[in-house]
C-alpha atoms as a PDB file:
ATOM      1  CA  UNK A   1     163.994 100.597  19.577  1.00  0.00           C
ATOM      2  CA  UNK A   2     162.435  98.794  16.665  1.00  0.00           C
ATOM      3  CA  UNK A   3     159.664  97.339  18.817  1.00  0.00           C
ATOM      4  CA  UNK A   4     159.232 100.724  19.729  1.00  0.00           C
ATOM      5  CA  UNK A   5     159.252 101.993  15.662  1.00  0.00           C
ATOM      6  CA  UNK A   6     156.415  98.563  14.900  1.00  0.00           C
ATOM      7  CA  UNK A   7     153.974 100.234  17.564  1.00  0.00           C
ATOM      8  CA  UNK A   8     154.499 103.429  17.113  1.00  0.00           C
ATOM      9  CA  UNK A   9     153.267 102.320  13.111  1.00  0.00           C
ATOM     10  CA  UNK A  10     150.700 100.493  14.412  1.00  0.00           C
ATOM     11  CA  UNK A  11     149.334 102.619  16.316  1.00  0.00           C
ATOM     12  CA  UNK A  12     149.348 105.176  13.495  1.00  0.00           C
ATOM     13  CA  UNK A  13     147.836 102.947  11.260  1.00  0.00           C
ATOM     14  CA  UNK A  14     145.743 101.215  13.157  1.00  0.00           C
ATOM     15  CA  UNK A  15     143.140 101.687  10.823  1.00  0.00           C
ATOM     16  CA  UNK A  16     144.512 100.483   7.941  1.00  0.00           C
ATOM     17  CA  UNK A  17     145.148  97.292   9.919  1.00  0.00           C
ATOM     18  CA  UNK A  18     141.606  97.294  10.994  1.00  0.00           C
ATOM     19  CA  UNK A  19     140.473  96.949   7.413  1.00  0.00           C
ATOM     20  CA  UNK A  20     143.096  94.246   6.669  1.00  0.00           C
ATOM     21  CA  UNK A  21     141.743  92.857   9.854  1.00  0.00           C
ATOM     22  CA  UNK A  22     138.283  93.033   8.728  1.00  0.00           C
ATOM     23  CA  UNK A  23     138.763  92.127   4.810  1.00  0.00           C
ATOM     24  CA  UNK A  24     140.580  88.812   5.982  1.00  0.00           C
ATOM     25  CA  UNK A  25     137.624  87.724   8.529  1.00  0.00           C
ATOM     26  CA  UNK A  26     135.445  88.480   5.504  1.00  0.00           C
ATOM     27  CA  UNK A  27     137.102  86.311   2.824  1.00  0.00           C
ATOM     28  CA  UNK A  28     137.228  83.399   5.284  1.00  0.00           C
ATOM     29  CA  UNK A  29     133.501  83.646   6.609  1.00  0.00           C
ATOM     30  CA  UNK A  30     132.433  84.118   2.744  1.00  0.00           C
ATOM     31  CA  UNK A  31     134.866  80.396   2.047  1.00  0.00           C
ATOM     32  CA  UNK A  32     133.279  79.068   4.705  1.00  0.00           C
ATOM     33  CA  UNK A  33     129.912  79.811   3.852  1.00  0.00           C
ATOM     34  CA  UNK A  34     130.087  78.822   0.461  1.00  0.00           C
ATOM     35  CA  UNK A  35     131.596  75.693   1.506  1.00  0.00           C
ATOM     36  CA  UNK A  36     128.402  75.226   3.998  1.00  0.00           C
ATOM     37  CA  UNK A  37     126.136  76.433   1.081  1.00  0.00           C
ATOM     38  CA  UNK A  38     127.373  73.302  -1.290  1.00  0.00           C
ATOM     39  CA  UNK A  39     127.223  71.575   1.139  1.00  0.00           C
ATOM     40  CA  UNK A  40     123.234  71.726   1.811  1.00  0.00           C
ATOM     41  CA  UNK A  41     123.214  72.175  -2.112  1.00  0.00           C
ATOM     42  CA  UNK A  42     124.623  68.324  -1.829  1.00  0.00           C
ATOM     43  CA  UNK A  43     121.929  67.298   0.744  1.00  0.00           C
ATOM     44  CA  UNK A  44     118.899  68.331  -1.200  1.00  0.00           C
ATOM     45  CA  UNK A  45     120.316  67.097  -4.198  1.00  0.00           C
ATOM     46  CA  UNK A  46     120.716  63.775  -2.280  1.00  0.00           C
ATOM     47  CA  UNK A  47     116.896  63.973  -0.473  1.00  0.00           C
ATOM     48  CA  UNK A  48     115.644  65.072  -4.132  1.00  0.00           C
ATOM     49  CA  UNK A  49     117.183  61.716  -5.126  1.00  0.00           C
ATOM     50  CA  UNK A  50     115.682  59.585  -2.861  1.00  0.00           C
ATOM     51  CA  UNK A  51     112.273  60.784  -3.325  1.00  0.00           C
ATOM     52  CA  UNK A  52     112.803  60.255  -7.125  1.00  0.00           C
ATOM     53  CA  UNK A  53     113.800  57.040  -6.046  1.00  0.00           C
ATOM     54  CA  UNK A  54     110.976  56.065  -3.940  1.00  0.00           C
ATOM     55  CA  UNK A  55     107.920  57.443  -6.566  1.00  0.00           C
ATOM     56  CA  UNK A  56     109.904  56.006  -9.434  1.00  0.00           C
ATOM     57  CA  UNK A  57     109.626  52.312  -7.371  1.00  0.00           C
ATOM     58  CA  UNK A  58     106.384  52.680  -6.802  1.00  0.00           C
ATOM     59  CA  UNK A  59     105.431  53.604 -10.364  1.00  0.00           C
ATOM     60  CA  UNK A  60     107.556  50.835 -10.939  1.00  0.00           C
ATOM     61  CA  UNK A  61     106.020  48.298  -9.145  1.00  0.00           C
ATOM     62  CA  UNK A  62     102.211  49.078 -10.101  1.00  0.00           C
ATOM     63  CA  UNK A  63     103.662  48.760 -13.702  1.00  0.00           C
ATOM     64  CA  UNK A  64     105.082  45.093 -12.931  1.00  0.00           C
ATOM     65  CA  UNK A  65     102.017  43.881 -11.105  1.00  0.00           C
ATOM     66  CA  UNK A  66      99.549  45.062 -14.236  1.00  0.00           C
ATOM     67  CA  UNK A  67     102.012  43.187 -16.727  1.00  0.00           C
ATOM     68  CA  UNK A  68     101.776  39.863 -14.390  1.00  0.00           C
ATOM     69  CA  UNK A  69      98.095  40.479 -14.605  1.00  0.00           C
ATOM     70  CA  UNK A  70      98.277  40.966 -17.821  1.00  0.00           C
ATOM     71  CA  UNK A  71     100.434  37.671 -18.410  1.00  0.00           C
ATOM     72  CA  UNK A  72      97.807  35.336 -16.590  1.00  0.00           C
ATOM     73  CA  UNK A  73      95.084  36.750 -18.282  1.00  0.00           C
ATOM     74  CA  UNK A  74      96.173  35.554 -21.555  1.00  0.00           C
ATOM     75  CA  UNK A  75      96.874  32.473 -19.750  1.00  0.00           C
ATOM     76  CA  UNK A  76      93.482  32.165 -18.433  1.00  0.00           C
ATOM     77  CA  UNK A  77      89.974  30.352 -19.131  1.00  0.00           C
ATOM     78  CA  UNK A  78      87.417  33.087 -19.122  1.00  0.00           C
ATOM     79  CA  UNK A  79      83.643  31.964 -18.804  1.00  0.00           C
ATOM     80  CA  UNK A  80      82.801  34.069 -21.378  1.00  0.00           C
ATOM     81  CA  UNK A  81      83.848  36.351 -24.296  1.00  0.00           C
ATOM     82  CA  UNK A  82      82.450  40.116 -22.495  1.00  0.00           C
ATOM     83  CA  UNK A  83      84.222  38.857 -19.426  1.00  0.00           C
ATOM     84  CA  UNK A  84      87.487  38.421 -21.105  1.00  0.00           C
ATOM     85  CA  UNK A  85      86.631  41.446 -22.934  1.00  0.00           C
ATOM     86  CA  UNK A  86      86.234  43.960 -20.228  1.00  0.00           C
ATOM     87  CA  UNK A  87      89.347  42.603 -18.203  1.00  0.00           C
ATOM     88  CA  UNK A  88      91.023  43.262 -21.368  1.00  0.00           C
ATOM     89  CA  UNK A  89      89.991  46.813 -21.278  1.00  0.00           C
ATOM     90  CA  UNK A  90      90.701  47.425 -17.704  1.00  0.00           C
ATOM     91  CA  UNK A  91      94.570  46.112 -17.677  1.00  0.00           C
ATOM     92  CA  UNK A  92      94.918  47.888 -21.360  1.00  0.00           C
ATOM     93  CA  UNK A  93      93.843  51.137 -19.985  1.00  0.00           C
ATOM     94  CA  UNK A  94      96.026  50.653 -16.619  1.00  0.00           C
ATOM     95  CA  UNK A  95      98.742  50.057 -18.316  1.00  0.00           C
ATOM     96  CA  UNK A  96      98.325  52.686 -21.184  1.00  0.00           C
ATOM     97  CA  UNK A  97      97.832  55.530 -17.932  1.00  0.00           C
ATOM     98  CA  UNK A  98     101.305  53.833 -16.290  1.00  0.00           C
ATOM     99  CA  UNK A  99     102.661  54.349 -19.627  1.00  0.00           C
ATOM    100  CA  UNK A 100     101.989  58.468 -19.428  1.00  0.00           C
ATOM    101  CA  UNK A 101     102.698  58.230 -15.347  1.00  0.00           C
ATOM    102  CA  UNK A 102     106.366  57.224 -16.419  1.00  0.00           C
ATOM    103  CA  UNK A 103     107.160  60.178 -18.345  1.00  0.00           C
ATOM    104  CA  UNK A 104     107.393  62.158 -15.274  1.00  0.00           C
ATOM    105  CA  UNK A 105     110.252  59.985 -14.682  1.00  0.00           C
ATOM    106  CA  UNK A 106     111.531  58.957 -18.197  1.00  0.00           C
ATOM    107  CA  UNK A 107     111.014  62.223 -20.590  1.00  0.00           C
ATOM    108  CA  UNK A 108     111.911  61.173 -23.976  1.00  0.00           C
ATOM    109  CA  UNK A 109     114.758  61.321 -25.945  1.00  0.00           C
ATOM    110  CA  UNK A 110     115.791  64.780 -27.828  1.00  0.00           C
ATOM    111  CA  UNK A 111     112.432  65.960 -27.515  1.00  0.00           C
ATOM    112  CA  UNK A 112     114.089  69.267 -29.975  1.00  0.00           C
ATOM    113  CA  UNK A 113     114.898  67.115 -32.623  1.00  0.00           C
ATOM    114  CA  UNK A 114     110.975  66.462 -33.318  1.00  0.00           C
ATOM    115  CA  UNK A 115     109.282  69.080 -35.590  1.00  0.00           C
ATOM    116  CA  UNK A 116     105.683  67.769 -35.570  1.00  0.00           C
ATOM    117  CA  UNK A 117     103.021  69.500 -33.495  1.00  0.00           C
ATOM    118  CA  UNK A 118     102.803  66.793 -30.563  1.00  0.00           C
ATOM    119  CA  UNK A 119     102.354  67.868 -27.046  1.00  0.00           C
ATOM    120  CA  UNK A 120     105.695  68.290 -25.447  1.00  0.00           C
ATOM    121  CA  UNK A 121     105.738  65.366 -23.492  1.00  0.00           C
ATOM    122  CA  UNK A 122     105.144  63.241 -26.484  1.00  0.00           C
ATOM    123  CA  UNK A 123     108.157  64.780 -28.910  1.00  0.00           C
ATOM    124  CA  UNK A 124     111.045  63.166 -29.301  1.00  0.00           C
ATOM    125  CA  UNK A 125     112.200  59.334 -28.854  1.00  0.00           C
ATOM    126  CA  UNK A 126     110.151  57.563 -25.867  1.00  0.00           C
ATOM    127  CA  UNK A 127     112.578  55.944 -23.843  1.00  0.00           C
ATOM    128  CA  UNK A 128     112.670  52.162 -23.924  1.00  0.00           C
ATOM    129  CA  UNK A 129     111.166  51.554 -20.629  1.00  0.00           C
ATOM    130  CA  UNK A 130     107.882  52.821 -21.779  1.00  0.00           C
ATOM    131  CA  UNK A 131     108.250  51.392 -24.665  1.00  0.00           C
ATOM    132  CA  UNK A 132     107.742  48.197 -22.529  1.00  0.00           C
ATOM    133  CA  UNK A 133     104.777  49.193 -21.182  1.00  0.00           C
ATOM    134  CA  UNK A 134     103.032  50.448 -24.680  1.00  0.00           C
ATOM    135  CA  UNK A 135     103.790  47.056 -26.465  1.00  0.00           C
ATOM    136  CA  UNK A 136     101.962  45.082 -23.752  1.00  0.00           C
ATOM    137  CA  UNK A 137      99.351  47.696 -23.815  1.00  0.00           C
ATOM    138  CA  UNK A 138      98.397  47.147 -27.311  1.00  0.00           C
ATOM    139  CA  UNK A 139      99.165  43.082 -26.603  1.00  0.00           C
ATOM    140  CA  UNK A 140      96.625  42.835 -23.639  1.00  0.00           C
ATOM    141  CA  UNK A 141      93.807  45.091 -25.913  1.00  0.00           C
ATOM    142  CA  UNK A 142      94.329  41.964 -28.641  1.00  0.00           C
ATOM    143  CA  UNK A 143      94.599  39.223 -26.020  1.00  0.00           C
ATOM    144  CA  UNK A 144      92.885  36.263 -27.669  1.00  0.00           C
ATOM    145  CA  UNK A 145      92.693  38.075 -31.566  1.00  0.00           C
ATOM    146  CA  UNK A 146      94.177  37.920 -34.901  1.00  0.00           C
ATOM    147  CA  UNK A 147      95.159  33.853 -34.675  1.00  0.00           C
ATOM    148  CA  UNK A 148      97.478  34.869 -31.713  1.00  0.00           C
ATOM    149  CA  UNK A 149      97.181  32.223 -28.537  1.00  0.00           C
ATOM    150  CA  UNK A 150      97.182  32.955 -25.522  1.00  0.00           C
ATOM    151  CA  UNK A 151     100.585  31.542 -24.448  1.00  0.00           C
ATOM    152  CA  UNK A 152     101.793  33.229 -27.172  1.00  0.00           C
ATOM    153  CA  UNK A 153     100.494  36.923 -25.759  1.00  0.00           C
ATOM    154  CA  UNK A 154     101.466  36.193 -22.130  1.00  0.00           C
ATOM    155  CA  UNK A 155     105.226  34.688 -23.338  1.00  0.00           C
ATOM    156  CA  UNK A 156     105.510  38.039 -25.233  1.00  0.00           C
ATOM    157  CA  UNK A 157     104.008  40.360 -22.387  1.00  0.00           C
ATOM    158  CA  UNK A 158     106.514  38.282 -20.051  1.00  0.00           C
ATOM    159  CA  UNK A 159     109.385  39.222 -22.219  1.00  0.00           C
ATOM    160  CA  UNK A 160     108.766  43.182 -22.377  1.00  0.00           C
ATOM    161  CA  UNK A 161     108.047  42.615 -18.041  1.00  0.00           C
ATOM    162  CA  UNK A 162     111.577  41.750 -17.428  1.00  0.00           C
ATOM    163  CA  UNK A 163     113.549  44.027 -20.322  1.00  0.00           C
ATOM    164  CA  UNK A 164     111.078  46.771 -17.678  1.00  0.00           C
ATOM    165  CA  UNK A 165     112.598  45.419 -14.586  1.00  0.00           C
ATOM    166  CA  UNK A 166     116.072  45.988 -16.193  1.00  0.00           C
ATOM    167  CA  UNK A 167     115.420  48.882 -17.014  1.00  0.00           C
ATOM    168  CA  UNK A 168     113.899  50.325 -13.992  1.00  0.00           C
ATOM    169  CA  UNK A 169     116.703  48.248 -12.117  1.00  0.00           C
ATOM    170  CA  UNK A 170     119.290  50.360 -14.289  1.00  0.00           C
ATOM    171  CA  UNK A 171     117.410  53.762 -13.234  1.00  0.00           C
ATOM    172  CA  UNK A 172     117.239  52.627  -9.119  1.00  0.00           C
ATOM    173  CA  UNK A 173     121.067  51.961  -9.219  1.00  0.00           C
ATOM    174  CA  UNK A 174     122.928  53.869  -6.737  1.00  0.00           C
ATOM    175  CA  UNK A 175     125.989  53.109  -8.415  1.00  0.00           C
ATOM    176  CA  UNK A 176     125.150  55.828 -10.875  1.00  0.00           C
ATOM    177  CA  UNK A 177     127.008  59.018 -10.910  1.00  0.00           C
ATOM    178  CA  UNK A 178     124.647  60.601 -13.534  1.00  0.00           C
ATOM    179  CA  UNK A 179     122.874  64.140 -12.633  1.00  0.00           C
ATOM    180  CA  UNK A 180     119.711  63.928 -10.546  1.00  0.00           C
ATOM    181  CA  UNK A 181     117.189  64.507 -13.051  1.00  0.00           C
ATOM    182  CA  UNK A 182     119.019  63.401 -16.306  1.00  0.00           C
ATOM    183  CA  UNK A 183     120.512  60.466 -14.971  1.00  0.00           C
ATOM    184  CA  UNK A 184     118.644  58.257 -17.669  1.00  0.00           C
ATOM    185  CA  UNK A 185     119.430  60.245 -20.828  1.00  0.00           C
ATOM    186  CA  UNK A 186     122.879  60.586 -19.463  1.00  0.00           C
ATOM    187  CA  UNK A 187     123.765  56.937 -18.619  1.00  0.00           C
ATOM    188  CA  UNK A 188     126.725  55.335 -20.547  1.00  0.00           C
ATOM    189  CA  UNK A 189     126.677  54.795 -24.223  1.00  0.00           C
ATOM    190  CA  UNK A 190     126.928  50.878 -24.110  1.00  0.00           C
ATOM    191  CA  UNK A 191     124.061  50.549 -21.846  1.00  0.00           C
ATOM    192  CA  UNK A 192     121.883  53.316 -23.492  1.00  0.00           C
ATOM    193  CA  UNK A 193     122.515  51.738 -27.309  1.00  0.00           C
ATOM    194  CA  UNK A 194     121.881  48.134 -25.960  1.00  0.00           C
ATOM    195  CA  UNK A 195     118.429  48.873 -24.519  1.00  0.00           C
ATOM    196  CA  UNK A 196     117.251  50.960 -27.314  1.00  0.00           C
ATOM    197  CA  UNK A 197     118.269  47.494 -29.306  1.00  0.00           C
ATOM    198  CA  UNK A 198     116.248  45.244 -26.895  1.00  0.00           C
ATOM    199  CA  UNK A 199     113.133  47.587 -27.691  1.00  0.00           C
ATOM    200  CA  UNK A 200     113.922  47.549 -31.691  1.00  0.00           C
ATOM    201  CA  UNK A 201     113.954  43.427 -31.552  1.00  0.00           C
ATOM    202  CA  UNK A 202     111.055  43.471 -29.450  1.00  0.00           C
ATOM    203  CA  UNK A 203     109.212  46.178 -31.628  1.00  0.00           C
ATOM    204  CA  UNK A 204     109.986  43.933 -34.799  1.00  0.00           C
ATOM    205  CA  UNK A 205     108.374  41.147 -33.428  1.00  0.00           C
ATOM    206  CA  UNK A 206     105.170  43.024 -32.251  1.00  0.00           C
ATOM    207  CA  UNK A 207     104.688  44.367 -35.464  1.00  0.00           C
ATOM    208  CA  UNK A 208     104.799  40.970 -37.053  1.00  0.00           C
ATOM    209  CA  UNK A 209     102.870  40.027 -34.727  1.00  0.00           C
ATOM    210  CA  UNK A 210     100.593  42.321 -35.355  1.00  0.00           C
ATOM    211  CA  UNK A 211     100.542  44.427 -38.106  1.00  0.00           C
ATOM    212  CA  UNK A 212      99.933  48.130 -38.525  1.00  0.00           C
ATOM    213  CA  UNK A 213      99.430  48.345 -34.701  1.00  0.00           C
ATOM    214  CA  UNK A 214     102.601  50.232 -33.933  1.00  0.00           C
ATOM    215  CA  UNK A 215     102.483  53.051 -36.626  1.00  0.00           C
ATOM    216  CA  UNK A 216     104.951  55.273 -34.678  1.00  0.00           C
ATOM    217  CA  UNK A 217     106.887  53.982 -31.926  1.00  0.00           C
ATOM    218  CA  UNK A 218     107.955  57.540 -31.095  1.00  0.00           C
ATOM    219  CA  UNK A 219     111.954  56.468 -32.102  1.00  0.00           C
ATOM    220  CA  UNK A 220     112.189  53.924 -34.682  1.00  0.00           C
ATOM    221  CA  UNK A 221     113.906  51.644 -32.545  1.00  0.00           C
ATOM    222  CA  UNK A 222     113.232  48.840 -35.068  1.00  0.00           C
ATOM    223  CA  UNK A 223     115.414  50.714 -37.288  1.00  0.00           C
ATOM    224  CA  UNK A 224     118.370  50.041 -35.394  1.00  0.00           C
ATOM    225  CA  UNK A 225     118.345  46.363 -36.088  1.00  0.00           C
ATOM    226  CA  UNK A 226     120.458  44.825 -39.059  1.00  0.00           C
ATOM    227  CA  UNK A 227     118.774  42.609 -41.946  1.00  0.00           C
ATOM    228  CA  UNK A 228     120.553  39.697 -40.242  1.00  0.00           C
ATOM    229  CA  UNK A 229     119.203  40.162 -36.588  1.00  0.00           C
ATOM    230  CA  UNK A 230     116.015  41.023 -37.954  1.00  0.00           C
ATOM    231  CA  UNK A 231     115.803  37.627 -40.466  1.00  0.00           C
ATOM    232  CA  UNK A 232     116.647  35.948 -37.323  1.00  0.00           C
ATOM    233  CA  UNK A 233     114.045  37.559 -35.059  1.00  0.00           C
ATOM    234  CA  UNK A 234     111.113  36.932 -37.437  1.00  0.00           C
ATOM    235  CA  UNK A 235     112.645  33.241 -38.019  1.00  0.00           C
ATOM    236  CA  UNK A 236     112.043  32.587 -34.204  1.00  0.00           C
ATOM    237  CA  UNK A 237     109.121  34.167 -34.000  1.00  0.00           C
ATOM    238  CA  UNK A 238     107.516  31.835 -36.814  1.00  0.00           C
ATOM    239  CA  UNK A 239     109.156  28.844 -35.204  1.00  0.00           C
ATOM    240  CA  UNK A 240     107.474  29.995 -32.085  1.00  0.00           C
ATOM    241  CA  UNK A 241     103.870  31.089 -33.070  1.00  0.00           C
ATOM    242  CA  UNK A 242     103.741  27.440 -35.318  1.00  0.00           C
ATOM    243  CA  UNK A 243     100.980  25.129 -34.362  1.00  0.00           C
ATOM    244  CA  UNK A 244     103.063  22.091 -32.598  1.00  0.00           C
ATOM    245  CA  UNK A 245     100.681  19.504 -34.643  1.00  0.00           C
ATOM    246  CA  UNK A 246     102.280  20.935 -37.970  1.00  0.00           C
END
């Protein structure tokens, strides 16, 4: 009897069980495709990622080989003063166009927080990776000037080389969790506040290096360095730069 009642309602309401029917296949084929649709999301995020990756090493790489350049050209004998002159030129102006190549990777740093009227790539703090590449721009134009020897210019073009590798290692890590495009302004605190220090202590000892070269760094990273660390920096330096003979 109540099997009979149960079809009897069915049947009488069949379409209202049709709907029911139809809502439920709905809301699972709309789960499942939005599951699918993160899913690809995920995929091209990851692909997007890699390709990053892969321009941002070769960039990379072209930067590293035109600082080693740069390095044994201070080191070098050259047979005359145009020669040395023009190979100057050529590895200042390489690495001064790797410099601006890198801020497709590396935009700077609150770009908002800059009211001047510089292009928009150029507003804000420039990370310290291309900080690393300016310094030994301006080093390799003065290769061989202002009292500065050679071994001195290729120990300091040497130095801003490998705080690049670390910071291009730091970019390439997969370990990173950060957001596909702001994974560099989004790294962690520590790491972020000790490389901006690295390119203040190197910054301080460029400028004493040579003077009224760096007139903006695009940060003030220098300022970030204590009276102590910096008394210590330019202590070193002078200890450095001083004719053995003395």
């Amino acid at each position: 009897m109540e099997t009979d009642t149960v079809m009897n309602w069915l049947q009488s309401n069949s379409d209202v069980m049709i709907a029911v029917v139809s809502a439920m296949v709905a809301l699972v084929s709309a789960v499942i495709a939005r599951v699918e649709t993160r899913r690809q999301r995920k995929l091209q995020e990851l692909e997007l990622r890699h390709k990053i990756d892969g321009a941002s090493l070769v960039w990379g790489s072209e930067a590293i080989d035109a600082m080693s350049a740069a390095s044994a050209l201070a080191l070098s004998r050259q047979s005359s003063v145009a020669d040395l002159q023009t190979d100057k030129l050529k590895l200042a102006s390489q690495l001064s166009a790797l410099a601006d190549r890198g801020r497709l990777f590396f935009p700077n740093l609150d770009p908002h927080g800059d009211s001047t009227n510089k292009e928009s790539a150029y507003r804000g703090a420039r990370p310290p990776i291309l900080d690393m590449l300016i310094f030994a721009c301006h080093e390799t134009r003065r290769i061989g000037e202002d009292g500065v020897s050679g071994e001195d210019s290729a120990g300091f073009i040497t130095e801003c080389r490998r705080q690049f590798v670390s910071e291009l290692q730091a970019h390439l890590d997969p370990s990173h969790l950060d957001e596909v495009i702001e994974r560099y302004t989004d790294q962690s605190e520590r790491v972020r506040s000790e490389s901006l220090d690295r390119a203040g202590e190197l910054a301080i000892v460029f400028d004493t290096r040579r003077p009224g070269i760096l007139k903006d760094t695009g940060a003030g990273w220098s300022q970030r360095i204590n009276a102590e660390t910096r008394k210590a920096l330019l202590h070193a330096q002078h200890n450095f730069s001083k004719d053995p003979s003395e």
